[in-house]
N, C-alpha and C. Protein backbone atom coordinates (compact mmCIF):
# COMPACT_ATOMS: atom_id res chain seq x y z
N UNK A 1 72.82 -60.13 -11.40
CA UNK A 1 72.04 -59.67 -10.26
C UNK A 1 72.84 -58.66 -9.44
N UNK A 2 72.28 -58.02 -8.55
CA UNK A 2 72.58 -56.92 -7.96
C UNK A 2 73.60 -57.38 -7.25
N UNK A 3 74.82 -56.96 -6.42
CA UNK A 3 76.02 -57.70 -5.95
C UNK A 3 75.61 -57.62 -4.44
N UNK A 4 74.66 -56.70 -3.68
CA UNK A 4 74.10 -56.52 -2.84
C UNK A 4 73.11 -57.42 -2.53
N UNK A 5 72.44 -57.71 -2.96
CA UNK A 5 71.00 -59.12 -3.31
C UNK A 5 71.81 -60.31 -2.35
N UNK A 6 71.04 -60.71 -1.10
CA UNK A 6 71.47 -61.98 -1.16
C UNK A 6 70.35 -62.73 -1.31
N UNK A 7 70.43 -63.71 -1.85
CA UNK A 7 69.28 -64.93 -2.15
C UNK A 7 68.99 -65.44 -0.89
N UNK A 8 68.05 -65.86 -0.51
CA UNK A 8 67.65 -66.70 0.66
C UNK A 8 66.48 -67.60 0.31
N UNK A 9 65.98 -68.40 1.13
CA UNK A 9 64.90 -69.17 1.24
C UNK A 9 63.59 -68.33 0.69
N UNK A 10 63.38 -67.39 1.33
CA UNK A 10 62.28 -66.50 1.79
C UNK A 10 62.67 -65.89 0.40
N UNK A 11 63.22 -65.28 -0.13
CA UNK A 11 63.12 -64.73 -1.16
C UNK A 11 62.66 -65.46 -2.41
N UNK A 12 63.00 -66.48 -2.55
CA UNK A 12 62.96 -67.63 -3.30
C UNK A 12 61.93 -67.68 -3.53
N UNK A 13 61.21 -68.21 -2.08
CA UNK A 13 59.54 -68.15 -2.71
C UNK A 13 58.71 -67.59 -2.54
N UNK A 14 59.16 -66.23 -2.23
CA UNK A 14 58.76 -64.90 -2.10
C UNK A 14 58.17 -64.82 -3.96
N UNK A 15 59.66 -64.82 -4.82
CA UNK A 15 59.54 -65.08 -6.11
C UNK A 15 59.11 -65.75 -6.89
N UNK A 16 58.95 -66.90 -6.21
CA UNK A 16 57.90 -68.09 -6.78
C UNK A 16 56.04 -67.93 -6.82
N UNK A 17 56.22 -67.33 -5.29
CA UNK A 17 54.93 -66.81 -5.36
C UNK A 17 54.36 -65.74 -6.05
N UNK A 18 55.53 -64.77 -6.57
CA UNK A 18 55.18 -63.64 -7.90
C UNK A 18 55.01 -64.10 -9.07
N UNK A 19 55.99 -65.14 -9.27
CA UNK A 19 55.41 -65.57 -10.92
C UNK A 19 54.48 -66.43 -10.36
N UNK A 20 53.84 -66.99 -9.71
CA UNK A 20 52.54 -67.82 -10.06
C UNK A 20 51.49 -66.92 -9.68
N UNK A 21 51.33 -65.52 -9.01
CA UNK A 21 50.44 -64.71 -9.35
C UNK A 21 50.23 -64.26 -10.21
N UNK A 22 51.69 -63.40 -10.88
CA UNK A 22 51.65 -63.00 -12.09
C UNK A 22 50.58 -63.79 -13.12
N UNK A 23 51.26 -64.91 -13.52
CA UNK A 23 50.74 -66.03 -14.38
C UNK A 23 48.93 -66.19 -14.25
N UNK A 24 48.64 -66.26 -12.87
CA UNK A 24 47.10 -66.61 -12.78
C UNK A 24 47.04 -65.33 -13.62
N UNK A 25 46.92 -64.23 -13.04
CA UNK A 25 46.78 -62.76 -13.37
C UNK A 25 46.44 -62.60 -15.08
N UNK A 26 47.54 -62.79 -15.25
CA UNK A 26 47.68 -62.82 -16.80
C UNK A 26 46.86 -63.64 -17.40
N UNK A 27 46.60 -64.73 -17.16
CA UNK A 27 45.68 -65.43 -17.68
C UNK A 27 44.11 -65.20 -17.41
N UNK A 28 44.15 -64.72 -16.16
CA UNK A 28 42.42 -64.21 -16.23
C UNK A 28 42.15 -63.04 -17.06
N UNK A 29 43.28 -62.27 -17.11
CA UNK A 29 43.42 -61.23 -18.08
C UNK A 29 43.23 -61.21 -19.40
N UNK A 30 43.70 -62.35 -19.80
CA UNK A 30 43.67 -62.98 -20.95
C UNK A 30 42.08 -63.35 -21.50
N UNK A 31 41.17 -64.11 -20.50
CA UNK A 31 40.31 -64.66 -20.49
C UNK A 31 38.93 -63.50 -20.31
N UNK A 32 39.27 -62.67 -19.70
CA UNK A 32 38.13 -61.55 -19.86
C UNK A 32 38.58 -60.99 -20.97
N UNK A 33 39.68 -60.82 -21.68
CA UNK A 33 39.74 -60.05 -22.53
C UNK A 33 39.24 -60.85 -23.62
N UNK A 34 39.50 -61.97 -23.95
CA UNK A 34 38.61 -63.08 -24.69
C UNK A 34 36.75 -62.79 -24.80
N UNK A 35 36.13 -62.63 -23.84
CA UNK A 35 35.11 -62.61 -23.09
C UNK A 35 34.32 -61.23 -23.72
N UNK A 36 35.16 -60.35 -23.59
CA UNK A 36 35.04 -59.01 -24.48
C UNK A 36 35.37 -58.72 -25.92
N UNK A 37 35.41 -59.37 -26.37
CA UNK A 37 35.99 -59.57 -27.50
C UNK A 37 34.77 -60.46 -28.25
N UNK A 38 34.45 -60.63 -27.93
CA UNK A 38 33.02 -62.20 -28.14
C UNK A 38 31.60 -61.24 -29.04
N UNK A 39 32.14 -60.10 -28.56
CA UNK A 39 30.95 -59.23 -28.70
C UNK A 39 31.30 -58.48 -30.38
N UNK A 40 32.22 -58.25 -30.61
CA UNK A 40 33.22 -58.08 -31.84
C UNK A 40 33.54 -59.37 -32.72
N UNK A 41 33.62 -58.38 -34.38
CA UNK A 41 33.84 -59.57 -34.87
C UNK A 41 35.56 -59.57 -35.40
N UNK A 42 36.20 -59.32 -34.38
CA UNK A 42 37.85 -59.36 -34.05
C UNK A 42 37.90 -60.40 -33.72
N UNK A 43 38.90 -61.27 -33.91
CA UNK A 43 39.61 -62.26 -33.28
C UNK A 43 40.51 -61.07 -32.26
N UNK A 44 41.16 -62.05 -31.51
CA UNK A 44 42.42 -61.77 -30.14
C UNK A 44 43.98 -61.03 -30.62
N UNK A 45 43.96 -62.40 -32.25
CA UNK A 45 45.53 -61.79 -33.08
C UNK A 45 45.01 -60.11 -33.68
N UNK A 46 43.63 -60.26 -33.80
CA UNK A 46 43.40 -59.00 -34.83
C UNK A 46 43.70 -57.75 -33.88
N UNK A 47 43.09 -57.91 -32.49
CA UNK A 47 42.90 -57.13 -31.50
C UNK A 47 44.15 -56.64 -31.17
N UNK A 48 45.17 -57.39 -31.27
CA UNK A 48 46.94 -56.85 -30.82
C UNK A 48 47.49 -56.49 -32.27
N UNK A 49 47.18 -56.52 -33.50
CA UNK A 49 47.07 -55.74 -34.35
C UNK A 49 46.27 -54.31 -34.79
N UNK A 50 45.48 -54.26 -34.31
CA UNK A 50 44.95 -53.05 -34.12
C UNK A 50 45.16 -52.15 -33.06
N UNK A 51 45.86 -52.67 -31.87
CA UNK A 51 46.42 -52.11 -30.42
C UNK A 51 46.97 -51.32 -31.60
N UNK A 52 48.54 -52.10 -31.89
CA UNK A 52 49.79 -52.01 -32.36
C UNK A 52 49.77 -50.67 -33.06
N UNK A 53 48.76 -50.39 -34.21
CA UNK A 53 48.14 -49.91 -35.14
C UNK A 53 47.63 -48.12 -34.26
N UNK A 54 47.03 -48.28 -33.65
CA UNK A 54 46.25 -47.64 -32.54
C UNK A 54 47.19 -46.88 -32.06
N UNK A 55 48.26 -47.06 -30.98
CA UNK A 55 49.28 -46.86 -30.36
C UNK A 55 50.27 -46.32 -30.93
N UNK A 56 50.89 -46.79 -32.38
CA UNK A 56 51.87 -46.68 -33.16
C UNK A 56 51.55 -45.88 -34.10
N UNK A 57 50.57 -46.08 -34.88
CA UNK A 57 50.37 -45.13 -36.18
C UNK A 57 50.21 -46.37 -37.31
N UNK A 58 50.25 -46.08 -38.42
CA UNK A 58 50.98 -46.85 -39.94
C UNK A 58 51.96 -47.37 -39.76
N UNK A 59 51.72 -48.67 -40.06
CA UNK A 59 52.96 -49.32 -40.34
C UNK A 59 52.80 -50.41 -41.63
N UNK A 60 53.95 -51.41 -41.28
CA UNK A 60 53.98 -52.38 -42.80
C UNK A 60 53.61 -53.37 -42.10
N UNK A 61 53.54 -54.09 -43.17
CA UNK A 61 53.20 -55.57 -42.90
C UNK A 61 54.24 -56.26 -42.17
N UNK A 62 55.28 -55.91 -42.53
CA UNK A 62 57.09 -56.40 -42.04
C UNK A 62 56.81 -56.28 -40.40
N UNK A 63 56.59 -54.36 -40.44
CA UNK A 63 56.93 -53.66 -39.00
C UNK A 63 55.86 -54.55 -38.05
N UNK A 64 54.63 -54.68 -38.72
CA UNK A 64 53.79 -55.28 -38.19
C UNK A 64 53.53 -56.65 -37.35
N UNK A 65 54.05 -57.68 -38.25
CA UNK A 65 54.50 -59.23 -37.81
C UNK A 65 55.65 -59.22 -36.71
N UNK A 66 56.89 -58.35 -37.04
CA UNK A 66 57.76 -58.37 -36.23
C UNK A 66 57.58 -57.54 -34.93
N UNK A 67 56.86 -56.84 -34.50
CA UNK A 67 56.06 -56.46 -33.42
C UNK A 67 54.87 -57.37 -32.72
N UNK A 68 54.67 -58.21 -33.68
CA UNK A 68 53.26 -59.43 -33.12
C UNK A 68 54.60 -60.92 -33.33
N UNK A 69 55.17 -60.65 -33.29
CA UNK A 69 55.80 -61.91 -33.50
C UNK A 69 55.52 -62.89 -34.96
N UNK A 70 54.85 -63.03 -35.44
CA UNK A 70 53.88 -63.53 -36.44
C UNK A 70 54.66 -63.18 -37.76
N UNK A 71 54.69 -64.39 -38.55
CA UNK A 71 55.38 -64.94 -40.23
C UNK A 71 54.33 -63.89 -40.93
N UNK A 72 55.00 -63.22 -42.09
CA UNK A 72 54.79 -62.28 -42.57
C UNK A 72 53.63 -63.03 -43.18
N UNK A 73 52.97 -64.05 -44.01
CA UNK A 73 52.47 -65.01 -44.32
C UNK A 73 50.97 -64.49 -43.45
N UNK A 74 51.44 -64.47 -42.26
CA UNK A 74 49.96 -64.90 -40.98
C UNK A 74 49.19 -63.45 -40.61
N UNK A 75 50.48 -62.79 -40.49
CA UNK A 75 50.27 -60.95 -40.76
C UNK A 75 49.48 -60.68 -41.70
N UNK A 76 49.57 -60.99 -42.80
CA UNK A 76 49.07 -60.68 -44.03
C UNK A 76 47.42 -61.44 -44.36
N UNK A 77 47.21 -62.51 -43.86
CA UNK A 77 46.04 -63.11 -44.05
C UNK A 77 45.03 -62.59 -42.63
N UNK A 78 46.10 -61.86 -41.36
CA UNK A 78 44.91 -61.15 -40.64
C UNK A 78 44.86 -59.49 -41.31
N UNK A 79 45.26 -59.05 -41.62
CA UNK A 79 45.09 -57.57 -42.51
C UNK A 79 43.61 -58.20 -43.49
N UNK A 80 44.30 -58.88 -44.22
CA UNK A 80 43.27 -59.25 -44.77
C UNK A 80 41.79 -59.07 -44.50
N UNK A 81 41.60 -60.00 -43.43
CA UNK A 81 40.13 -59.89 -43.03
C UNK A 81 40.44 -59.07 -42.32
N UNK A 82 40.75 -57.98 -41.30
CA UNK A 82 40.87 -57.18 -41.18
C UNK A 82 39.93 -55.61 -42.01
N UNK A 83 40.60 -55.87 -43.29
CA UNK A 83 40.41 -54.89 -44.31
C UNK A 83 39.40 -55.00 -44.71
N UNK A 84 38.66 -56.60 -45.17
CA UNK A 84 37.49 -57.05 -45.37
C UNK A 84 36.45 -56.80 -44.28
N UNK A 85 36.86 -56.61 -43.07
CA UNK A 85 35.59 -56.05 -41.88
C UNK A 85 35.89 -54.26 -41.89
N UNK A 86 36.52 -53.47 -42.87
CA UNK A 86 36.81 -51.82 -42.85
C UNK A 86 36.98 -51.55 -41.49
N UNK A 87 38.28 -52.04 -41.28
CA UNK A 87 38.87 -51.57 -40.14
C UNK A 87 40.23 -50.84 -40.35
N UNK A 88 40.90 -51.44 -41.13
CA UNK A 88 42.32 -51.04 -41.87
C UNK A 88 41.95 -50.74 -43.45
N UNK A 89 43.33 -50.24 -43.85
CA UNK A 89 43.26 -49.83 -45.38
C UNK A 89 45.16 -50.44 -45.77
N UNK A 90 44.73 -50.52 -46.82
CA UNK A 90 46.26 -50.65 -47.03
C UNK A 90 46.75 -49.63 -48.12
N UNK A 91 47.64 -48.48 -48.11
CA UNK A 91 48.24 -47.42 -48.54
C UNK A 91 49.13 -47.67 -48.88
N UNK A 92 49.65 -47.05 -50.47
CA UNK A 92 50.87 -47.35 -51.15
C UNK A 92 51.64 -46.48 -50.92
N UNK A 93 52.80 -46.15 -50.51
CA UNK A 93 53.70 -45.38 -50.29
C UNK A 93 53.80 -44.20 -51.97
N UNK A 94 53.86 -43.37 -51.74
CA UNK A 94 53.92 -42.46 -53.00
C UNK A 94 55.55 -42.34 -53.98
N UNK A 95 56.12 -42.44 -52.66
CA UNK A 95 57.95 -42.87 -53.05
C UNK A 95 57.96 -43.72 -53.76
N UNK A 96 57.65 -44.58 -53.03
CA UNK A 96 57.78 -46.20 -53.55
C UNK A 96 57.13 -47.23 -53.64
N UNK A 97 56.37 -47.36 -54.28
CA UNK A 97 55.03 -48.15 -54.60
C UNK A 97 55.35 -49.74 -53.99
N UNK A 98 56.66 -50.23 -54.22
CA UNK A 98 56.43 -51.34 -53.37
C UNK A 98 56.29 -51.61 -51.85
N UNK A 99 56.14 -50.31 -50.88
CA UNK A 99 55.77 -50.36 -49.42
C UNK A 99 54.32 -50.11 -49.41
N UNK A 100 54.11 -50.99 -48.76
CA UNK A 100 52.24 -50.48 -48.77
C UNK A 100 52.65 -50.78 -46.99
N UNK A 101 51.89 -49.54 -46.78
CA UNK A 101 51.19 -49.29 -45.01
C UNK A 101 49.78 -49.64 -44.59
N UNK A 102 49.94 -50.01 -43.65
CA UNK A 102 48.89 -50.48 -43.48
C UNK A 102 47.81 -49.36 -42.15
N UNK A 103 46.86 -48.44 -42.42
CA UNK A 103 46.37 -47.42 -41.89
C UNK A 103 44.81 -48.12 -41.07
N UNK A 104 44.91 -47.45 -40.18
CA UNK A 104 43.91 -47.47 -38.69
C UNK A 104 42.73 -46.78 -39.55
N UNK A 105 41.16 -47.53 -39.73
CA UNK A 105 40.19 -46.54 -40.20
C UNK A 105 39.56 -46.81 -39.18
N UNK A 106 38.72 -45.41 -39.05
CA UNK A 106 37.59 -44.94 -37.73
C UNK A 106 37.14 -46.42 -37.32
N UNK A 107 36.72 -47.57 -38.10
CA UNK A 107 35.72 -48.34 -37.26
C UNK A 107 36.92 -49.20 -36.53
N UNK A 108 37.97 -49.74 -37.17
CA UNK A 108 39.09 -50.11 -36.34
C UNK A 108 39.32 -48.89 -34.68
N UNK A 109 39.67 -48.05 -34.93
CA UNK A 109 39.63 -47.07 -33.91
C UNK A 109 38.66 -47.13 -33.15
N UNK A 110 37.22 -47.22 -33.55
CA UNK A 110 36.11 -47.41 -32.73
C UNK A 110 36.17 -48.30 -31.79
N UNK A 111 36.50 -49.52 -32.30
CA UNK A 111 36.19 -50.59 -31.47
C UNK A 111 37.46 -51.23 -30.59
N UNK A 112 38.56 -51.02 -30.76
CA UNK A 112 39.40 -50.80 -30.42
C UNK A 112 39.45 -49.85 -29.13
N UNK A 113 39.11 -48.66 -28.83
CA UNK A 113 38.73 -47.59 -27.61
C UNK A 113 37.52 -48.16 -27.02
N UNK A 114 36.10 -48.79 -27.69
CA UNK A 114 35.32 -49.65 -26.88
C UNK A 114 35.93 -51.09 -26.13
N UNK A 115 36.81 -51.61 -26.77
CA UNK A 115 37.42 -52.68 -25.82
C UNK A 115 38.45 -52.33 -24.91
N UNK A 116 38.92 -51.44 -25.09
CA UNK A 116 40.08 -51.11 -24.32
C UNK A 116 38.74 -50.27 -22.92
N UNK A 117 37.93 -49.49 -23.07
CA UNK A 117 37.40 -49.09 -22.65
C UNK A 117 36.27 -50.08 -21.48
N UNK A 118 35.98 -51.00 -21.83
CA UNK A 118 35.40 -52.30 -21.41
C UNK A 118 36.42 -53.00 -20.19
N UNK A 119 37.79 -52.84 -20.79
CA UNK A 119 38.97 -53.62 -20.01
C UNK A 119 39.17 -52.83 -19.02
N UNK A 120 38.82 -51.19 -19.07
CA UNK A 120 39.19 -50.12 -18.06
C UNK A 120 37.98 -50.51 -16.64
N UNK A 121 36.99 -50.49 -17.35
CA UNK A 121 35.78 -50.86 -16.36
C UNK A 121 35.85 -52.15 -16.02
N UNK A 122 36.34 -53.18 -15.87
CA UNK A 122 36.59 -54.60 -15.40
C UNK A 122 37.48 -54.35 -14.52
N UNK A 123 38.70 -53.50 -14.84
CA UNK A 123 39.78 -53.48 -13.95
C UNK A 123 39.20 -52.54 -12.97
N UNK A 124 38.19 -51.25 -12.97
CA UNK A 124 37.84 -50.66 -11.93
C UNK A 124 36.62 -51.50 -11.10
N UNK A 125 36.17 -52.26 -11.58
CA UNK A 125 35.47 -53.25 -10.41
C UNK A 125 36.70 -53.96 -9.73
N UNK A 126 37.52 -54.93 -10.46
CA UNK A 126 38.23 -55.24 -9.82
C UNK A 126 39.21 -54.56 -8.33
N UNK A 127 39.55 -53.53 -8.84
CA UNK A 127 39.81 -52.41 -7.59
C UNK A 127 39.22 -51.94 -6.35
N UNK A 128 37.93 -52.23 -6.90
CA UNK A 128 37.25 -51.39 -5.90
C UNK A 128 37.11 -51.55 -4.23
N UNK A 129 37.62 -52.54 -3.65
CA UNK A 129 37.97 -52.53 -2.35
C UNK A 129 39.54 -51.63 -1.97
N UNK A 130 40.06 -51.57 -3.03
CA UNK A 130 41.55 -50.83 -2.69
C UNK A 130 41.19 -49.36 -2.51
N UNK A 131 42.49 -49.28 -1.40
CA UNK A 131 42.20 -47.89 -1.27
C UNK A 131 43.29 -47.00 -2.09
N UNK A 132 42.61 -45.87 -1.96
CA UNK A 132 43.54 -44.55 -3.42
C UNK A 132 44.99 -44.72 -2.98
N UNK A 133 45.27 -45.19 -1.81
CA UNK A 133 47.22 -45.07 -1.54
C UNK A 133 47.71 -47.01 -2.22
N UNK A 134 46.54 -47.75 -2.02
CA UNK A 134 46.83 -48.88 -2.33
C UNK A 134 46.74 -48.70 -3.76
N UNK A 135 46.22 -48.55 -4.72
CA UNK A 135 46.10 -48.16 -5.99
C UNK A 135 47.38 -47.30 -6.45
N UNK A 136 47.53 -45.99 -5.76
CA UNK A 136 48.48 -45.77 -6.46
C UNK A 136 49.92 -46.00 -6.15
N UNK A 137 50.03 -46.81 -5.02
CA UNK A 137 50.94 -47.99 -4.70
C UNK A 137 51.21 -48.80 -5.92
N UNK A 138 50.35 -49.42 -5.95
CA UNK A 138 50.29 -50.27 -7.11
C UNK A 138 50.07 -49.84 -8.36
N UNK A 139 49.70 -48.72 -8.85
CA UNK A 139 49.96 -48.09 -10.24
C UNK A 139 51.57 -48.31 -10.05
N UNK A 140 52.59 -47.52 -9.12
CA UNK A 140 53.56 -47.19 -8.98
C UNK A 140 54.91 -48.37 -8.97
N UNK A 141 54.21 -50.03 -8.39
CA UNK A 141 55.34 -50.82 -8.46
C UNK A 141 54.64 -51.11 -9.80
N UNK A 142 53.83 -51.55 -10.99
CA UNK A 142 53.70 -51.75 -12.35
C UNK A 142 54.15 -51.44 -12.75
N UNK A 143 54.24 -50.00 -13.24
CA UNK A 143 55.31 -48.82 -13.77
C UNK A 143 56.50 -49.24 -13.37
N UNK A 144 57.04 -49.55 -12.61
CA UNK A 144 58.15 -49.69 -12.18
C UNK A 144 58.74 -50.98 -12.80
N UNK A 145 57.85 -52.15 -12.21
CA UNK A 145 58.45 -53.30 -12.67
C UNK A 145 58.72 -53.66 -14.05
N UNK A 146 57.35 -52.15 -14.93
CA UNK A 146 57.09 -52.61 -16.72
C UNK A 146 58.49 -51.80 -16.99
N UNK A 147 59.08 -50.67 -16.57
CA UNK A 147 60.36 -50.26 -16.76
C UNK A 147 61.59 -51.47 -16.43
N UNK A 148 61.35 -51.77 -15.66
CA UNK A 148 63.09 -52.92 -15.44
C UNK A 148 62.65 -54.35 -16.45
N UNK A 149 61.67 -54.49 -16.57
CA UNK A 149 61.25 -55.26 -17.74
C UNK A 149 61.79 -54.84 -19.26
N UNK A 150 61.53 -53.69 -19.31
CA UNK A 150 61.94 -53.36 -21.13
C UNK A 150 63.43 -53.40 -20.94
């Protein structure tokens, strides 16, 4: 910790009271995003596989699990159906035939920008009593806090 920082009472549960906002937060977050998702025939694991996918480009099955956390085993049986709803493809490397990538197709992409798009409009109701300095207040400590986080 900072050598400047002194701990106190007030800070304490200053901090206490951030992670148990955080936490609600996250979890309602969680739960509308569930909610939206209902409408798709994605599961939640598929949905942070196709972020991943989305965001990143091609990847492997390896790069894949170890970015979702998930046994190469569990990776592989959501590609699966995945591939079976033509959302992904799986591509053999031309080098080397034993890497197969795993590639983003349009309807993956589609629905993927409709949910993310869904989550944009939930969060702008949610906002809507804030004002533009409170917003970008708060764009500004997120950013901030998602930086001292990584």
């Amino acid at each position: 910790m900072n050598e400047n920082y002194k701990e106190t009472k007030h800070d304490l549960e200053r901090i206490a009271f951030m992670e148990k906002e955080l936490r609600y937060i996250s979890g309602i977050i969680k739960q509308k995003g569930r909610e939206i998702l209902n409408s798709y025939t994605i599961t939640p694991p598929q949905f942070v596989a196709l972020q991943w996918l989305f965001e990143h480009g091609d990847m492997t099955i390896g790069d894949l699990s170890n970015k979702m956390f998930l046994a190469f085993s569990t990776t592989t049986d959501l590609v699966d159906r995945m591939e079976k709803n033509e959302m992904v493809v799986r591509i053999r490397e031309e080098q080397d035939r034993r890497v197969v990538r795993i590639k983003l197709l349009k309807e993956g992409e589609r629905v993927i920008e409709e949910v993310i798009q869904k989550r944009r409009e939930y969060l702008n109701t949610v906002l809507e009593d804030f004002t533009e300095d409170e917003s970008e207040q708060f764009a500004a400590l997120l950013e901030k806090l998602h930086t001292n986080m990584k």
